[in-house]
Protein backbone atom coordinates (compact mmCIF):
# COMPACT_ATOMS: atom_id res chain seq x y z
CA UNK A 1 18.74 -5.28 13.68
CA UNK A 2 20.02 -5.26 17.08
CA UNK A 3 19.82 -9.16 19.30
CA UNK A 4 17.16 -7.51 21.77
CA UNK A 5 15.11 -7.22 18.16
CA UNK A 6 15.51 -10.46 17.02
CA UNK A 7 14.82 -12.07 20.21
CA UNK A 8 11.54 -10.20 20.22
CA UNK A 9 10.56 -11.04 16.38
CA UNK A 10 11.56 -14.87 17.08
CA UNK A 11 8.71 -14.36 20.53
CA UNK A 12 6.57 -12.96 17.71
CA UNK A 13 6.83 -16.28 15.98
CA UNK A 14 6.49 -18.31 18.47
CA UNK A 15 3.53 -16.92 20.01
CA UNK A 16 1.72 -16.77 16.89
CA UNK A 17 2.65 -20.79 15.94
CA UNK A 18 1.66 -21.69 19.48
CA UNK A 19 -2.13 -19.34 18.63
CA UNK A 20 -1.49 -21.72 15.64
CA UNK A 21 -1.66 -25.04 16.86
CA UNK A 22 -4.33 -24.26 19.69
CA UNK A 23 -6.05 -22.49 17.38
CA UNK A 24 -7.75 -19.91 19.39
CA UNK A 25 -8.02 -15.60 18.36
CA UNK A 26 -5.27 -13.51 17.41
CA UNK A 27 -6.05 -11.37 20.29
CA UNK A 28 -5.54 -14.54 22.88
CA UNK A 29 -2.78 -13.86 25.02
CA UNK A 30 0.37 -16.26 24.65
CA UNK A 31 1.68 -16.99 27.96
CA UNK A 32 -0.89 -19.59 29.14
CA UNK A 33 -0.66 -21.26 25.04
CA UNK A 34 2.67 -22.01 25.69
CA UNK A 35 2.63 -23.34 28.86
CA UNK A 36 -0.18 -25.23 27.63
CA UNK A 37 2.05 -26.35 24.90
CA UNK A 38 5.39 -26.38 27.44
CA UNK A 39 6.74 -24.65 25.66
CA UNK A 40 9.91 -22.56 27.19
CA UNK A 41 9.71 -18.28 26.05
CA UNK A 42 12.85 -17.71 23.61
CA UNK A 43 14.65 -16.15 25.50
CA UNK A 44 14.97 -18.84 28.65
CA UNK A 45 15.25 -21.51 25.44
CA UNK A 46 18.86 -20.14 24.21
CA UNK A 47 19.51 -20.19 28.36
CA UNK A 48 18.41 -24.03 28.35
CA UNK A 49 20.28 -24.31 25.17
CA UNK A 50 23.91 -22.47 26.62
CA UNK A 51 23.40 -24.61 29.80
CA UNK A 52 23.19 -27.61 28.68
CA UNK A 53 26.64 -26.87 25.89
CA UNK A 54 28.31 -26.24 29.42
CA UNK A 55 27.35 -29.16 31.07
CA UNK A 56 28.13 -31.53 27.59
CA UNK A 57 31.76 -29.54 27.89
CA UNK A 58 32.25 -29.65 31.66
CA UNK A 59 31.77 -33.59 31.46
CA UNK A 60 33.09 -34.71 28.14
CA UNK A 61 35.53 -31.90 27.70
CA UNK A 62 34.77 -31.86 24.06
CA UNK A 63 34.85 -29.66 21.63
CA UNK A 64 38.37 -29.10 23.04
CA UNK A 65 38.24 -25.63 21.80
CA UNK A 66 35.32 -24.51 24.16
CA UNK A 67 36.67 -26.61 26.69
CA UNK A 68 39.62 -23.87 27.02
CA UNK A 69 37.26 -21.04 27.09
CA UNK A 70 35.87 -22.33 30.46
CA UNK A 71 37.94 -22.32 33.67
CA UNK A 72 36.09 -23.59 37.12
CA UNK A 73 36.44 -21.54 40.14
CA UNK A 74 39.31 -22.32 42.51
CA UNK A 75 39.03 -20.50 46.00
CA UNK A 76 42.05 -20.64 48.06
CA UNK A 77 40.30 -20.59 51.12
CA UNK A 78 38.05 -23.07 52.83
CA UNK A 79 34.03 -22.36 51.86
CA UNK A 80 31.07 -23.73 51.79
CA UNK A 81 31.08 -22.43 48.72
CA UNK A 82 33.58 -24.45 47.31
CA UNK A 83 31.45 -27.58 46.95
CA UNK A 84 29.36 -26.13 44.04
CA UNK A 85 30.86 -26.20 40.89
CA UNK A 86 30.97 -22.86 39.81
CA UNK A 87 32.91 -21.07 36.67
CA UNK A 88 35.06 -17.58 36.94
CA UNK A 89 33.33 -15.19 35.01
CA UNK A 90 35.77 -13.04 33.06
CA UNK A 91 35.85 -9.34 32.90
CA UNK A 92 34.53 -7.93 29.87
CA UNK A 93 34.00 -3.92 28.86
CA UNK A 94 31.34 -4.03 25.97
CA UNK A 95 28.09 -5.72 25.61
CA UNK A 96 29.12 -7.15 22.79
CA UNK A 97 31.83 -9.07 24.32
CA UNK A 98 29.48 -10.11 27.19
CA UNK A 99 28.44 -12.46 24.02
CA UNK A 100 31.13 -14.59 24.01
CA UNK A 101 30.75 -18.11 25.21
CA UNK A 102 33.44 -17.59 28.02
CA UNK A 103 30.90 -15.03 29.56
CA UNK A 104 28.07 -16.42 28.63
CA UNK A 105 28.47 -19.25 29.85
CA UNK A 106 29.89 -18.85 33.11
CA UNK A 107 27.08 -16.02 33.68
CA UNK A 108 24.48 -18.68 32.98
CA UNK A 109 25.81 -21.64 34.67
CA UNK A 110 27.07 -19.70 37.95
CA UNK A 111 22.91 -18.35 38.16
CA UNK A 112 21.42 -22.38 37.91
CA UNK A 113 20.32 -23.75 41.52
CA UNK A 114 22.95 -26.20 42.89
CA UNK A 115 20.23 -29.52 42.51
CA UNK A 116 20.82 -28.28 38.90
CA UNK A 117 24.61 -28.57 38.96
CA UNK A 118 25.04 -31.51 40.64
CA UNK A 119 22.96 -33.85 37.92
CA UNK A 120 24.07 -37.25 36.94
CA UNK A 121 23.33 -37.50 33.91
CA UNK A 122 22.98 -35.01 30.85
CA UNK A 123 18.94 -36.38 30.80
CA UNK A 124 18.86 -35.62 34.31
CA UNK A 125 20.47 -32.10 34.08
CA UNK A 126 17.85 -31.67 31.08
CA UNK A 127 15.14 -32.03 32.99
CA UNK A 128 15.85 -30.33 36.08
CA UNK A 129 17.15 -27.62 33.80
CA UNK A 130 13.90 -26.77 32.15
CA UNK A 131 11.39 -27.71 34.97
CA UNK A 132 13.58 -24.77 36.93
CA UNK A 133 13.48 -22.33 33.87
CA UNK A 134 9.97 -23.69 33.26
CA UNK A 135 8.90 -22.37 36.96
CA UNK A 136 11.13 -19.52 37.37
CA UNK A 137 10.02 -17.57 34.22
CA UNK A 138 6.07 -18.49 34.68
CA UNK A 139 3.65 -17.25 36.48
CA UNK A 140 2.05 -20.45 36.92
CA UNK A 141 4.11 -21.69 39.57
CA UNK A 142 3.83 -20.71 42.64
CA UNK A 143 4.88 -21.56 46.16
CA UNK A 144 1.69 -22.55 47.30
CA UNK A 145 0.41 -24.60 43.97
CA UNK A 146 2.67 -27.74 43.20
CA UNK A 147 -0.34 -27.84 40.04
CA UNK A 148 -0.27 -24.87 37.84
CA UNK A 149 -3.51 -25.89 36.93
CA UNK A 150 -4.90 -25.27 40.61
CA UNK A 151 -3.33 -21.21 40.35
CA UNK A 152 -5.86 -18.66 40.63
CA UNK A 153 -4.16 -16.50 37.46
CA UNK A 154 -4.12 -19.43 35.15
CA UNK A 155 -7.98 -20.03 35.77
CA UNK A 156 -9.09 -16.83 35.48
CA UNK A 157 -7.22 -16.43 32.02
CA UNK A 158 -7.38 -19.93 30.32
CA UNK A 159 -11.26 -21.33 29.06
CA UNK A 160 -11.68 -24.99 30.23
CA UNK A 161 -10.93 -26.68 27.27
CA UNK A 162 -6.89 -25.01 27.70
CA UNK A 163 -6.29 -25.81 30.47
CA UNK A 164 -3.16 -27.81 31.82
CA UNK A 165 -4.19 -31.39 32.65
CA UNK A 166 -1.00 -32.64 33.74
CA UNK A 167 1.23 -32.29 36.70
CA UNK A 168 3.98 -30.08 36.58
CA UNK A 169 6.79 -30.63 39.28
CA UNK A 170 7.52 -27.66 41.69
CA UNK A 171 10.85 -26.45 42.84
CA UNK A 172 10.90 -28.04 46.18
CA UNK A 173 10.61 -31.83 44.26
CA UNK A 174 13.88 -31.37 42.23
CA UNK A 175 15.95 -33.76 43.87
């Protein structure tokens, strides 16, 4: 079984526990249940889950042995570019190398917004972290809603008693 599979079989699962716990129809679709539920799609979960190893490794330097595997990026020149902490992304030939945490890593860490990067804290990082891959992998949040609950597409899909009662922070309030 090939990753692709797996990651769709473990989306299978998830969408059917989140039918599960809101208990509504098999034939419901998933993506406003697990926003209800905030819950992050698989796929942007093991993202969440390699950036924040990154981060715990970039600021601790432990586990020594993934600490080696990661090199930042040194320009020689002046840039504006050179304030955000970026990693070199090695060259690798086969997609199954790409799956190494050298690659991985830097690939996934070098594509987070710089009010990502430059958290604090690993709680802070956290939750700018998944309110970015929260919003940037949902169609509930737009530019011109800061309340996913106000979007046109999530009320025309969700019945009242779904629907998103909480706040979720937009893009522009990541600070």
């Amino acid at each position: 079984m090939s990753v692709t599979a797996k990651i769709k079989h473990l989306q299978r699962v998830q969408n059917n526990a989140a039918r599960i716990v809101l208990q509504v129809p098999r034939r419901f679709h998933t993506k406003p249940l697990l926003h209800q539920l905030h819950w992050l799609p698989v796929q942007q979960r093991i993202t969440q889950e390699l950036a924040v190893l990154t981060y715990k490794v970039r600021s601790t330097s432990t586990p020594v042995y993934l600490h080696r595997r990661i090199t930042e990026r040194d320009c020689s020149r002046t840039l504006r570019s050179n304030t955000i902490l970026l990693l070199v992304k090695p060259f690798m030939r086969t997609d199954f190398s790409k799956r190494a945490f050298q690659f991985s890593a830097s690939t996934v860490w070098n594509s987070l917004p710089q009010t990502v990067l430059i958290s604090d804290s690993l709680t802070v990082f956290k939750s700018r972290l998944k309110t970015v891959l929260f919003c940037f992998f949902s169609v509930f949040c737009s530019s011109s809603s800061k309340n996913p609950a106000e979007s046109s597409a999530h009320n025309a899909s969700v019945p009242d008693e779904l629907r998103v009662q909480r706040d979720q922070p937009a893009l522009e309030d990541i600070k």
